[in-house]
C-alpha atoms as a PDB file:
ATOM      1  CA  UNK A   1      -6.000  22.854  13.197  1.00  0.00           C
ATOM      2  CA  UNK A   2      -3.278  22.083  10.731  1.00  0.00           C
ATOM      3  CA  UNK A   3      -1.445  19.123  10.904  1.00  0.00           C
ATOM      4  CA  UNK A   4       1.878  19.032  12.373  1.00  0.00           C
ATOM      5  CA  UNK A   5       2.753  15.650  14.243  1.00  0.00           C
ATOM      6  CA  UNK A   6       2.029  12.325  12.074  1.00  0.00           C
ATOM      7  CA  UNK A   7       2.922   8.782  13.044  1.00  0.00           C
ATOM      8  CA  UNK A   8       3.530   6.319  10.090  1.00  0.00           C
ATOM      9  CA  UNK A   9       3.286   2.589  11.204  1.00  0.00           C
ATOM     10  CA  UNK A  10       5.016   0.470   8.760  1.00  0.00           C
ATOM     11  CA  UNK A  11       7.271   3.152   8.365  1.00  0.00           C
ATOM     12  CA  UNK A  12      10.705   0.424   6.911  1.00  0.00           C
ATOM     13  CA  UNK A  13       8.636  -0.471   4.723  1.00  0.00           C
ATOM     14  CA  UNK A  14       8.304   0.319   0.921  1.00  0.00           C
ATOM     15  CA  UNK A  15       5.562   3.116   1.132  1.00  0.00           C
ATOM     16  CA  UNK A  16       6.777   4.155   4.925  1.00  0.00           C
ATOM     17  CA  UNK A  17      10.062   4.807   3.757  1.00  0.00           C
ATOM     18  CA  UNK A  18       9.194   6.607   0.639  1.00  0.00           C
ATOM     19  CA  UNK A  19       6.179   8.887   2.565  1.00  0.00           C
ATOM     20  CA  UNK A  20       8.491   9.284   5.437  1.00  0.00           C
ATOM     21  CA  UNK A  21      11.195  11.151   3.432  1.00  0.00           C
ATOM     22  CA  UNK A  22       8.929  13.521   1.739  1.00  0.00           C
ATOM     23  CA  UNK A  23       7.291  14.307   4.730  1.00  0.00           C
ATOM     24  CA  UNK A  24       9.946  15.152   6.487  1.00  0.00           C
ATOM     25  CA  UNK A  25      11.220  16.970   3.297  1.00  0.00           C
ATOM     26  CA  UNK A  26       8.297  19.100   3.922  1.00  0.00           C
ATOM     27  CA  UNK A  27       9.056  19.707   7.583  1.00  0.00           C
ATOM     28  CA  UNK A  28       6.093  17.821   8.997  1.00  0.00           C
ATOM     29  CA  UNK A  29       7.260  15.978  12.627  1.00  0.00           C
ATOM     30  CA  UNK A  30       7.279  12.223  11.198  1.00  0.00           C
ATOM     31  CA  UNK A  31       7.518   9.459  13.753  1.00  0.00           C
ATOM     32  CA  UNK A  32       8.070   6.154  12.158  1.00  0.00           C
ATOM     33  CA  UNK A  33       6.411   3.153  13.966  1.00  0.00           C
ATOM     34  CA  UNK A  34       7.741  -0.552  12.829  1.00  0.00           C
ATOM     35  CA  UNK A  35       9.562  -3.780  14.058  1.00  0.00           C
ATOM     36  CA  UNK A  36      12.101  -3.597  11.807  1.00  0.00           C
ATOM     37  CA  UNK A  37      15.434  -1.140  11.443  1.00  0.00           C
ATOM     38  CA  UNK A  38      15.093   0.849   7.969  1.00  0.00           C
ATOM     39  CA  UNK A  39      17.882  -0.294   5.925  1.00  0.00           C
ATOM     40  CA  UNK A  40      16.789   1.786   2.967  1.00  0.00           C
ATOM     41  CA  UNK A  41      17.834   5.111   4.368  1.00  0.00           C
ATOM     42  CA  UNK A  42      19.285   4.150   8.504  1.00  0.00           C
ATOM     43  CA  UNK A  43      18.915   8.267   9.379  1.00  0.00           C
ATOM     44  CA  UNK A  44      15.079   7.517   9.455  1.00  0.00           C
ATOM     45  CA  UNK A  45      16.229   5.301  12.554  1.00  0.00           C
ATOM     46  CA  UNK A  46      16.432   8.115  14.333  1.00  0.00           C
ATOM     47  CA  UNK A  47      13.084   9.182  14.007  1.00  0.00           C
ATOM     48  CA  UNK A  48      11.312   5.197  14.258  1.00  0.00           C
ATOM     49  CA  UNK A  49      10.145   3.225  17.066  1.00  0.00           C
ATOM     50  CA  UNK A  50      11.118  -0.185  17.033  1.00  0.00           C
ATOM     51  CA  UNK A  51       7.475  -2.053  17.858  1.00  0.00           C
ATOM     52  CA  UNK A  52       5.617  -5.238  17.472  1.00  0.00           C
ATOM     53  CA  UNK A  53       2.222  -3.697  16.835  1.00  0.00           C
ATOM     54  CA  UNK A  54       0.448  -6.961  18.250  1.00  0.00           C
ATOM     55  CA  UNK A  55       1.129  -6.348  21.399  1.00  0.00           C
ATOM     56  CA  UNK A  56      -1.469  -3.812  22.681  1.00  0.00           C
ATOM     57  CA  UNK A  57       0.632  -3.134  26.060  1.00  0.00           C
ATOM     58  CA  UNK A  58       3.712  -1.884  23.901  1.00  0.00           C
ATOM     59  CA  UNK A  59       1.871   0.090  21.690  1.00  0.00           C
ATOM     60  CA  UNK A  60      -0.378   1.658  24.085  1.00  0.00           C
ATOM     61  CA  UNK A  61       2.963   2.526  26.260  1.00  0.00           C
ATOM     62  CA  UNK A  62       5.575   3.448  23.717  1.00  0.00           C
ATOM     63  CA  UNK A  63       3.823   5.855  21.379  1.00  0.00           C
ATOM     64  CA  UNK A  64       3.587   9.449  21.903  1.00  0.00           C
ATOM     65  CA  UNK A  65       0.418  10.883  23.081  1.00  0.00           C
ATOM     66  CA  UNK A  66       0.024  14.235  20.746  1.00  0.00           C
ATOM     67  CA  UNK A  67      -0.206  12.982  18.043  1.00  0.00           C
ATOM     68  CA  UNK A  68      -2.480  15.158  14.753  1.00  0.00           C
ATOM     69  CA  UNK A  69      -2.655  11.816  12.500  1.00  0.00           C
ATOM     70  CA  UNK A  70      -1.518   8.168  12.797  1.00  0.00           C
ATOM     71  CA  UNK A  71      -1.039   6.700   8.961  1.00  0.00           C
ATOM     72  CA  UNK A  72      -1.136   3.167   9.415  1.00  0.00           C
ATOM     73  CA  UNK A  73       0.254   1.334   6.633  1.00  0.00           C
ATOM     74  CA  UNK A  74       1.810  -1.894   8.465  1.00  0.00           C
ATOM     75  CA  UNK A  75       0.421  -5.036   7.508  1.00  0.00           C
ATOM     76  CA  UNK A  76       1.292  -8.435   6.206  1.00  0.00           C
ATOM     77  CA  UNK A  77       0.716  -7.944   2.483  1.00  0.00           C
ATOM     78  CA  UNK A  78       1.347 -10.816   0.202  1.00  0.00           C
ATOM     79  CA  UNK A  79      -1.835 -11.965  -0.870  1.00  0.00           C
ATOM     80  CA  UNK A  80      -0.584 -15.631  -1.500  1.00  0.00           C
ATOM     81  CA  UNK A  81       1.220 -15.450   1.404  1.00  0.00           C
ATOM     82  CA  UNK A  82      -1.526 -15.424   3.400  1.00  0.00           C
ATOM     83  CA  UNK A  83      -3.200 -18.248   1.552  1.00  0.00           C
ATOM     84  CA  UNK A  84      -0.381 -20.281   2.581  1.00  0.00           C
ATOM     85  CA  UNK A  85      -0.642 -19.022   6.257  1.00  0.00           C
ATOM     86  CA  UNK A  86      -3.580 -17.144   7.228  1.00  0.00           C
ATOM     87  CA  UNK A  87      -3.114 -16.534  10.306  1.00  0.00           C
ATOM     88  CA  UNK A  88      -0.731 -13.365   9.216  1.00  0.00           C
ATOM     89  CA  UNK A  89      -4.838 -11.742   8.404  1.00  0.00           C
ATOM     90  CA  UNK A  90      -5.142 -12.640  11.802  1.00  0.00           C
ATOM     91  CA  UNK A  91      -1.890 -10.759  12.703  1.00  0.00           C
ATOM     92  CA  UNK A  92      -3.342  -7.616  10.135  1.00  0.00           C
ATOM     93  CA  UNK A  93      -6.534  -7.209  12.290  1.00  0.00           C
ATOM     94  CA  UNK A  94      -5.245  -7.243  16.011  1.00  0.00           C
ATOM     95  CA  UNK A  95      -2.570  -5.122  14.261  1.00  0.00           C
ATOM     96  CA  UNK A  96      -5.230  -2.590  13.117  1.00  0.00           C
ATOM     97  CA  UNK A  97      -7.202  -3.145  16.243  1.00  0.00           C
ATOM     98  CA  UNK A  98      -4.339  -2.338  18.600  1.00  0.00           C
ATOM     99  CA  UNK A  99      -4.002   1.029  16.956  1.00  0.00           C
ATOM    100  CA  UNK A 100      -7.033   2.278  16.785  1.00  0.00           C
ATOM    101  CA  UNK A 101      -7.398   1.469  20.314  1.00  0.00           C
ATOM    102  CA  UNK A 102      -4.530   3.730  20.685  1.00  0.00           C
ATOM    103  CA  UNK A 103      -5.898   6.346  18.714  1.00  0.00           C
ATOM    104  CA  UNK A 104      -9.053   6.438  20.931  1.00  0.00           C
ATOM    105  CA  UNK A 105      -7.602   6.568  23.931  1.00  0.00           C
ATOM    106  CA  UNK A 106      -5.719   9.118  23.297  1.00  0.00           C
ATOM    107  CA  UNK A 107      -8.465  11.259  21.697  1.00  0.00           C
ATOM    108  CA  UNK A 108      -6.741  11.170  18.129  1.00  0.00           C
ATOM    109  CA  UNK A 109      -9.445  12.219  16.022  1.00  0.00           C
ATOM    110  CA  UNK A 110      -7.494  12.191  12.192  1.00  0.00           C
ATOM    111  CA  UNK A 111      -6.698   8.749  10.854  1.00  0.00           C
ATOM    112  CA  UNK A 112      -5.801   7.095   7.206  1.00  0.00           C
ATOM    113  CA  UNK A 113      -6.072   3.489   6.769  1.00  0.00           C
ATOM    114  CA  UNK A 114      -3.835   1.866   3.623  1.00  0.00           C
ATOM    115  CA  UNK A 115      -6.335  -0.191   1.991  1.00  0.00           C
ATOM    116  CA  UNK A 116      -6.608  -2.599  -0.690  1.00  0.00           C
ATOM    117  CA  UNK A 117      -7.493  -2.874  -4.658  1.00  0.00           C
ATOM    118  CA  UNK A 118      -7.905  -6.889  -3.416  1.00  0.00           C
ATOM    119  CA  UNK A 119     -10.994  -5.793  -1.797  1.00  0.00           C
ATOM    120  CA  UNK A 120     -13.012  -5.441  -5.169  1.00  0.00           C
ATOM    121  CA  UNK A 121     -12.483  -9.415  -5.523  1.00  0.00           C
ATOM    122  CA  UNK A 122     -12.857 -10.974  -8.721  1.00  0.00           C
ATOM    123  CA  UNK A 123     -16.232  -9.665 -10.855  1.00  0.00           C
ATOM    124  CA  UNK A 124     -17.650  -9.147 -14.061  1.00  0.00           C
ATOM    125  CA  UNK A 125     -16.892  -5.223 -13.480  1.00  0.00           C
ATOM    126  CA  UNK A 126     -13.223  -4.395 -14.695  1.00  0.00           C
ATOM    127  CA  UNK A 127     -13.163  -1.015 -13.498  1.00  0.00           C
ATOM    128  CA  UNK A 128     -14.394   0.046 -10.295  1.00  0.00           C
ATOM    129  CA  UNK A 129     -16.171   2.608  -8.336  1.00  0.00           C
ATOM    130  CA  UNK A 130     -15.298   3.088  -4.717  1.00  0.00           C
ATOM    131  CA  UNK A 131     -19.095   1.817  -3.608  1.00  0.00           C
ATOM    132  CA  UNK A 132     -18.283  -1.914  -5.500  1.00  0.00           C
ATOM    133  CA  UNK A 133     -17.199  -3.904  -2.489  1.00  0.00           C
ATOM    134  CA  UNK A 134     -19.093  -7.153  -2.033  1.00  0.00           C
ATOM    135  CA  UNK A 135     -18.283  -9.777   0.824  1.00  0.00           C
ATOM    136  CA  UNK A 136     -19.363 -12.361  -1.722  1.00  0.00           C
ATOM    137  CA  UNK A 137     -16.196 -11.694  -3.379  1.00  0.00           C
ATOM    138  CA  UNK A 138     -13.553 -12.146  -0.780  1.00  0.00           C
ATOM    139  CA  UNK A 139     -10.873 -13.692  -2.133  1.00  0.00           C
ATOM    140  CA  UNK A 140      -8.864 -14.325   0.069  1.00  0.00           C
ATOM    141  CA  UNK A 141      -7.842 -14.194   3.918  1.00  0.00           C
ATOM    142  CA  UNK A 142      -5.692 -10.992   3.089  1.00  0.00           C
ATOM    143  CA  UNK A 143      -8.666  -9.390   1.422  1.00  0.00           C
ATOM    144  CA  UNK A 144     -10.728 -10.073   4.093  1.00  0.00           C
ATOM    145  CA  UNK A 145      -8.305  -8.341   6.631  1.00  0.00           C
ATOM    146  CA  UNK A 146      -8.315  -5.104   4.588  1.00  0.00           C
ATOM    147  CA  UNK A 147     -12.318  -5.510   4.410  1.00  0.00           C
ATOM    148  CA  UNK A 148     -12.147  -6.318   8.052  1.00  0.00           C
ATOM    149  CA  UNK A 149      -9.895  -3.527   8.918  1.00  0.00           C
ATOM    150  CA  UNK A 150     -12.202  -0.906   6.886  1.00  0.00           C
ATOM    151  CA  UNK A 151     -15.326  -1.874   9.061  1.00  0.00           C
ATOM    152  CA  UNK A 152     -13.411  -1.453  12.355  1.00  0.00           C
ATOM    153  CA  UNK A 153     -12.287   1.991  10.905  1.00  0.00           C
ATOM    154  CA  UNK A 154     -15.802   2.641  10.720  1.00  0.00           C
ATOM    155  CA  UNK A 155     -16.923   0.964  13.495  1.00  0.00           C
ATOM    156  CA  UNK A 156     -14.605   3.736  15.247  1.00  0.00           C
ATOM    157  CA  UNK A 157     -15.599   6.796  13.120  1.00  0.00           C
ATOM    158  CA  UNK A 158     -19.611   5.851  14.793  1.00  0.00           C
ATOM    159  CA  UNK A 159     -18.579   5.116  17.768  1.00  0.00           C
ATOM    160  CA  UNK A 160     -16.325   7.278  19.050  1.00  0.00           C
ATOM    161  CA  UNK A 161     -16.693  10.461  16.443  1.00  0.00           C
ATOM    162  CA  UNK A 162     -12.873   9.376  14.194  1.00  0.00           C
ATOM    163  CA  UNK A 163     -12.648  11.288  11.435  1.00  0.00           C
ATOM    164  CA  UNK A 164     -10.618   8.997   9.097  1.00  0.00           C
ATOM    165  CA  UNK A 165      -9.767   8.671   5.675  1.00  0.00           C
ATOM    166  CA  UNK A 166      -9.109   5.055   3.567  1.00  0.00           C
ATOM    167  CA  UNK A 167      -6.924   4.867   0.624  1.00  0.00           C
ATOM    168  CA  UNK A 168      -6.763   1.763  -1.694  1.00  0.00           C
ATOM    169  CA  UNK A 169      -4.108   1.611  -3.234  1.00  0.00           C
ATOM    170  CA  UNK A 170      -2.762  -0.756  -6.633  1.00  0.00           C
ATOM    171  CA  UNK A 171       0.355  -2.449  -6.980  1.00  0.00           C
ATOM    172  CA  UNK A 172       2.786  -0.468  -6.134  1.00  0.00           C
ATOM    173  CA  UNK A 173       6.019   0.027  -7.461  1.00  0.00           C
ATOM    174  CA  UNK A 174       9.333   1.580  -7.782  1.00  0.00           C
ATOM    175  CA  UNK A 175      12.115   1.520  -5.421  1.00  0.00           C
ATOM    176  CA  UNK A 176      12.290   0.222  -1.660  1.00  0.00           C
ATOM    177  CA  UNK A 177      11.137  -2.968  -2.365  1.00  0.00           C
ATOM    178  CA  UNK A 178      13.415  -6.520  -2.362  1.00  0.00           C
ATOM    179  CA  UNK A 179      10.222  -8.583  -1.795  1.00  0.00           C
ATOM    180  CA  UNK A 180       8.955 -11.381  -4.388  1.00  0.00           C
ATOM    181  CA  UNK A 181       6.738  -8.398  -5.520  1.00  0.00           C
ATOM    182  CA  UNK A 182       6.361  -8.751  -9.702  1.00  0.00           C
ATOM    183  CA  UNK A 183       8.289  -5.676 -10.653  1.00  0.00           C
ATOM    184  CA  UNK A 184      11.336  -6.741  -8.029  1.00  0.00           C
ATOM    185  CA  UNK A 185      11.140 -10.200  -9.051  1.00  0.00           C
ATOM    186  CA  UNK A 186      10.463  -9.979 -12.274  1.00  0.00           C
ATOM    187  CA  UNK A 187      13.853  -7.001 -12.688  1.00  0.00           C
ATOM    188  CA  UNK A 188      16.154  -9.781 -10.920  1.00  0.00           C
ATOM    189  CA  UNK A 189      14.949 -12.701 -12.753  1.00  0.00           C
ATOM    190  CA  UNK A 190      15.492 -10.320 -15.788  1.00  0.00           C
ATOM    191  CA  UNK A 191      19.284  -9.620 -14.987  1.00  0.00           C
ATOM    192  CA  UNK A 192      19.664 -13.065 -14.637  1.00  0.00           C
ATOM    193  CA  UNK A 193      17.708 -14.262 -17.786  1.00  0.00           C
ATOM    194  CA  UNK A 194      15.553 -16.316 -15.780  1.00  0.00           C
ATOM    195  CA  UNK A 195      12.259 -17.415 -17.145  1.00  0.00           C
ATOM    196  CA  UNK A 196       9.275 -15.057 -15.830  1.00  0.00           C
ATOM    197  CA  UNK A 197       6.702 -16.962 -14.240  1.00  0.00           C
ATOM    198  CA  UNK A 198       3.158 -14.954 -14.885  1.00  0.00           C
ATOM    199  CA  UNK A 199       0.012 -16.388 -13.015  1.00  0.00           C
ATOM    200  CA  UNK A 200      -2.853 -15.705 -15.090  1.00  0.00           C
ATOM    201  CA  UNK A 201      -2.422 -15.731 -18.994  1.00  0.00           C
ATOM    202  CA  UNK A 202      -5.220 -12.503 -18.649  1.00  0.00           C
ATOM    203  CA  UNK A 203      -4.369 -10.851 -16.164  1.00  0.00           C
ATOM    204  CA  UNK A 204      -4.553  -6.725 -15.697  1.00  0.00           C
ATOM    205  CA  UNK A 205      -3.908  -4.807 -13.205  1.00  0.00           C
ATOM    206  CA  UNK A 206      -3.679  -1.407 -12.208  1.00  0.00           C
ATOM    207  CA  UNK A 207       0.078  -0.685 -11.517  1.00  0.00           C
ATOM    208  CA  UNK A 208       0.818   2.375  -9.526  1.00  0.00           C
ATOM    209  CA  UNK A 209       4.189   4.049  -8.847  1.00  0.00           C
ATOM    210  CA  UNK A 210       5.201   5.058  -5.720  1.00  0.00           C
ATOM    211  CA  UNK A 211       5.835   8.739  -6.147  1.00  0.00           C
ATOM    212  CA  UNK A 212       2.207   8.651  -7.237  1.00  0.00           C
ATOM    213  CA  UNK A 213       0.954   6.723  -4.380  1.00  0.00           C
ATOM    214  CA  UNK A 214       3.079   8.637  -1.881  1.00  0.00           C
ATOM    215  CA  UNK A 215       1.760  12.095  -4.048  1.00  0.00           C
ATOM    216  CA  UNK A 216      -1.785  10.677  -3.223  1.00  0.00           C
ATOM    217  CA  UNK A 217      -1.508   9.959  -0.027  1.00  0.00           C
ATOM    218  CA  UNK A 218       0.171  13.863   0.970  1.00  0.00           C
ATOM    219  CA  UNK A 219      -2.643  14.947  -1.288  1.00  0.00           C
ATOM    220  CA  UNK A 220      -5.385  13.509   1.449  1.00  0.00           C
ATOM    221  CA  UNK A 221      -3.199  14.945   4.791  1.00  0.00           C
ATOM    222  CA  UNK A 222      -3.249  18.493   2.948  1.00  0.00           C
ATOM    223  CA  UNK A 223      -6.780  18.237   2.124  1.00  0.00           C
ATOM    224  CA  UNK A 224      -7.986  16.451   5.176  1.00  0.00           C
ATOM    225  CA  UNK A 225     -10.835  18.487   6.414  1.00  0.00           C
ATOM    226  CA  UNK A 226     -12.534  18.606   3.062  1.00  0.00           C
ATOM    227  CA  UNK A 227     -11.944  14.816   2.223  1.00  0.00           C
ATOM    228  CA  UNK A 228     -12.008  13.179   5.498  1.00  0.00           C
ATOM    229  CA  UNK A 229     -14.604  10.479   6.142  1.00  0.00           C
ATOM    230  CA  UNK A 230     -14.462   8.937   2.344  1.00  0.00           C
ATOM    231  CA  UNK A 231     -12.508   6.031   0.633  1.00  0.00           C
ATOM    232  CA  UNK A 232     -10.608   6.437  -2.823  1.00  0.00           C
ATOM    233  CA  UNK A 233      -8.815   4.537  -4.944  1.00  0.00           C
ATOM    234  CA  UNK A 234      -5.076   5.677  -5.168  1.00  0.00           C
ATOM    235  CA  UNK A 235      -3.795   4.147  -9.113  1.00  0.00           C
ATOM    236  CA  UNK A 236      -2.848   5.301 -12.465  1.00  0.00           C
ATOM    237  CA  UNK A 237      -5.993   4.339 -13.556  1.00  0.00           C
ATOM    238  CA  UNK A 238      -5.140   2.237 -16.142  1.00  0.00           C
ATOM    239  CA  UNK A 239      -4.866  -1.651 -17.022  1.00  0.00           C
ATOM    240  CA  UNK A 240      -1.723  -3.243 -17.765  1.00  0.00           C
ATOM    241  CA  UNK A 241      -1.364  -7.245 -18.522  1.00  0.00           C
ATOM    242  CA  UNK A 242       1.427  -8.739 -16.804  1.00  0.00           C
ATOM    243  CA  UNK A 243       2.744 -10.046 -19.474  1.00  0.00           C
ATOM    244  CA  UNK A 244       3.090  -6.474 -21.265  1.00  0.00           C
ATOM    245  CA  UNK A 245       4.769  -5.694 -17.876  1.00  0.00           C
ATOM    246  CA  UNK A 246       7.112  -8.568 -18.507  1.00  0.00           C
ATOM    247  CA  UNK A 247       8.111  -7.529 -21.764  1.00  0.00           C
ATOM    248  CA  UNK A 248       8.817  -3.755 -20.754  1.00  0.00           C
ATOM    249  CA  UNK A 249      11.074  -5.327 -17.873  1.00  0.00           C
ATOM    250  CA  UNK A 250      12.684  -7.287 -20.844  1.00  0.00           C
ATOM    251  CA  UNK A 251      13.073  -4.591 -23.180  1.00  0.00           C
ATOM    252  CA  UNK A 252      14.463  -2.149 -20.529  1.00  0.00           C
ATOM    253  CA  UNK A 253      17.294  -4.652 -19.448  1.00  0.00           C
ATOM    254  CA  UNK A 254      18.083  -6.249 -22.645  1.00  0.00           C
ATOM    255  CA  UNK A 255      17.477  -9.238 -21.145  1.00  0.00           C
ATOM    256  CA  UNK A 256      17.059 -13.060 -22.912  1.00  0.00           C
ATOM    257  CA  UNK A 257      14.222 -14.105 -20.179  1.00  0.00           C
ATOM    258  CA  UNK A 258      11.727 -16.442 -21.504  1.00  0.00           C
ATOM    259  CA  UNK A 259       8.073 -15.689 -20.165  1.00  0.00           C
ATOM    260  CA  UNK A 260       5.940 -19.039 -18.817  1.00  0.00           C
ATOM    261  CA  UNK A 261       2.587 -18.723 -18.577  1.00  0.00           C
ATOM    262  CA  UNK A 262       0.687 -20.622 -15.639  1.00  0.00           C
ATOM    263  CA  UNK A 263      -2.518 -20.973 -14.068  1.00  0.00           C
ATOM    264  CA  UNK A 264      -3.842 -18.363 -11.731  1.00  0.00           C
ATOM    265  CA  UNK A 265      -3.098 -18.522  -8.082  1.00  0.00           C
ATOM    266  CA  UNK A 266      -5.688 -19.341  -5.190  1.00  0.00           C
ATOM    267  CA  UNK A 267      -6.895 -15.814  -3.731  1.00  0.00           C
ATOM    268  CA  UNK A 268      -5.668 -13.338  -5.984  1.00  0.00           C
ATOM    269  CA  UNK A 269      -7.737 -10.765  -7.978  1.00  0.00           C
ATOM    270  CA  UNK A 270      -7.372 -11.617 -12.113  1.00  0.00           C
ATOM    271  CA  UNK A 271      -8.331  -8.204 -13.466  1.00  0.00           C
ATOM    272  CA  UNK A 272      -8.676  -4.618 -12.081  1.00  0.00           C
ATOM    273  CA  UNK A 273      -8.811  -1.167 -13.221  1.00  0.00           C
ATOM    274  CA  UNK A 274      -9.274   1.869 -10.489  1.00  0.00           C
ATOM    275  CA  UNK A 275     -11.780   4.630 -10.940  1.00  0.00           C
ATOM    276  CA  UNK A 276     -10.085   7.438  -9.710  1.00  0.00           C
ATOM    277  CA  UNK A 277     -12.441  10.115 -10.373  1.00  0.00           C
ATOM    278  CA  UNK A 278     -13.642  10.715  -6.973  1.00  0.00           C
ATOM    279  CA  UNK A 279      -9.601  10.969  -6.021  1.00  0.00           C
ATOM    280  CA  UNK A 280      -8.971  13.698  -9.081  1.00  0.00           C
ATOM    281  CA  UNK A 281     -12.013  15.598  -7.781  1.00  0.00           C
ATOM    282  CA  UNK A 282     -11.541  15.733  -3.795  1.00  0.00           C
ATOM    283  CA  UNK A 283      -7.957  15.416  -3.329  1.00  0.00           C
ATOM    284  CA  UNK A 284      -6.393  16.701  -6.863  1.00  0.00           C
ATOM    285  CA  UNK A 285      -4.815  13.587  -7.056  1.00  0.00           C
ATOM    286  CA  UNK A 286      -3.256  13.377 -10.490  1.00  0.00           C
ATOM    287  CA  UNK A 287      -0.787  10.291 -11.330  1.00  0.00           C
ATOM    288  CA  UNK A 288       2.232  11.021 -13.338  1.00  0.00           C
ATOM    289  CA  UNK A 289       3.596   8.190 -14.386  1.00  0.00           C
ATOM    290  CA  UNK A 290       2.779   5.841 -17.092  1.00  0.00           C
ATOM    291  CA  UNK A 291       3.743   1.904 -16.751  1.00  0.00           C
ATOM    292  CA  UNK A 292       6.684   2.646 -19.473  1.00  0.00           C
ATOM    293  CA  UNK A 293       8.007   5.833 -17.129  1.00  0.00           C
ATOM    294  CA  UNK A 294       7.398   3.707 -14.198  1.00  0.00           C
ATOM    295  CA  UNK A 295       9.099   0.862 -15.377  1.00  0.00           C
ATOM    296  CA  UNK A 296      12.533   2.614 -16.800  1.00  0.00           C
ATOM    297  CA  UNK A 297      12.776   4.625 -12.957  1.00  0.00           C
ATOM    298  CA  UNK A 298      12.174   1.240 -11.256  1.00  0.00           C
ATOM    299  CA  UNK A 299      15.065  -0.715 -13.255  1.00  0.00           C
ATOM    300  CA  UNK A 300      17.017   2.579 -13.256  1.00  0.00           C
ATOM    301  CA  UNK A 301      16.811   2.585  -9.270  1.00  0.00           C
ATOM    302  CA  UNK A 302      17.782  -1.274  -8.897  1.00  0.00           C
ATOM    303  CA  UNK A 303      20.812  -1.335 -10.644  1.00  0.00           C
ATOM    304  CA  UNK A 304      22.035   1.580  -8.686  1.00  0.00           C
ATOM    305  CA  UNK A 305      21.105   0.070  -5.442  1.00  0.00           C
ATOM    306  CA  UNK A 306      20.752  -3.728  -5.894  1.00  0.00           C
ATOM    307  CA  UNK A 307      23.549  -5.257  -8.185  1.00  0.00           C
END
């Protein structure tokens, strides 16, 4: 049965809004699902329901019944942010509980899960495989929430016959985004010639941009049937430093910023590359955009938007 009706929780944010649009760009019925109004593009108001996915009663009255696939995205996702207050993991599992309780009880049988690079922890492997997940190296309470939230997913698929799909996904960037994320951050600080704080003097990371991520993520609804019950990673597939991400921020905005180094922070992951081999061969996922391209569209976006 092909897929027609899709609900997208976390729709306001970042990745909703972005996935939202080119869904519906595609003519696929897109209900948004968040507690907050979009004020990146207010027409996909129209099309969201305003809910506080920790409350079970809401959720289990307000959304629609037919429903072909529920993409749940919504989460509290600042790693040190939860550090400081973990009891927003708390708020990430009864989040992911609440729908999947939803999804069962209405017989939903499709489901994606937005997952986590975090979950790979820190390790003497650089670039990983989607198999290298050890609870020895939870880093932190939002890492455990996105390992949490996978086993309930699966929990689900054996219990109750869900046929799901989980995507980890890499630092992703581009537009949509006035957070303390790096690339935002980093692009303000820039204008400003603020100094650039990076945490971690060796840091890499696998920086994705969003038209790749959202590219990946309409790659696994249009190959559902053949990928369904698997997990792959969603990035470029490539290591950047943050400070080489610092510098291409610099370059792109002229800018006199002076870059600090400081220690690492509690919790976060210090180096990570994504295998994305299983993602090329199931879904035909194939990222476009290097760090550099990424980079000049991002800063491109927020001066036409931001300042």
């Amino acid at each position: 049965m092909r897929i027609k009706h899709i609900i997208i929780t976390g729709s306001s944010g970042m990745i909703g809004t972005y996935l939202m649009e080119e869904l519906l760009r595609k003519k696929y019925n897109v209900i948004g699902v968040d507690k907050e109004k979009n004020k990146w593009n207010i027409d996909l108001n129209k099309k969201t329901i305003r809910l506080d996915l920790k409350n079970k009663k809401h959720v289990l009255k307000k959304l629609p019944k037919k429903i072909d696939l529920v993409i749940h995205l919504a989460a509290n996702a600042r790693v040190y942010n939860l550090v400081k207050d973990p009891s927003l993991a708390r708020d990430n599992l009864e989040i992911i509980f609440n729908i999947l309780e939803y999804v069962r009880l209405n017989n939903i049988k499709r489901f994606i899960f937005s997952s986590s690079r975090e979950v790979y922890g820190n390790s003497r492997i650089i670039t990983h495989k989607e198999k290298e997940v050890h609870l020895d190296l939870c880093e932190s309470p939002y890492t455990a929430s996105k390992i949490g939230g996978e086993a309930l997913v699966h929990s689900y698929a054996q219990c109750f016959n869900l046929n799901y799909i989980i995507v980890r996904l890499s630092n992703v960037f581009g537009c949509y985004d006035d957070s303390d994320r790096v690339m935002p951050l980093f692009i303000n600080q820039c204008i400003k010639n603020k100094d650039l704080n990076i945490f971690g003097k060796g840091k890499v990371l696998d920086f994705t941009y969003i038209h790749d991520c959202v590219s990946g993520i309409i790659k696994c609804i249009n190959n559902f049937n053949k990928a369904k019950n698997d997990i792959y990673n969603l990035a470029f597939g490539k290591g950047n430093s943050i400070l080489k991400v610092a510098n291409i921020i610099r370059k792109e905005l002229n800018s006199k910023s002076k870059i600090r180094i400081k220690k690492n922070r509690t919790g976060e992951v210090v180096r990570y590359i994504a295998n994305i081999d299983k993602a090329k061969r199931k879904l035909g996922y194939s990222p476009k955009h290097t760090i550099e391209q990424g980079v000049k569209k991002t800063v491109h976006w927020y001066l036409n938007n931001m300042h």
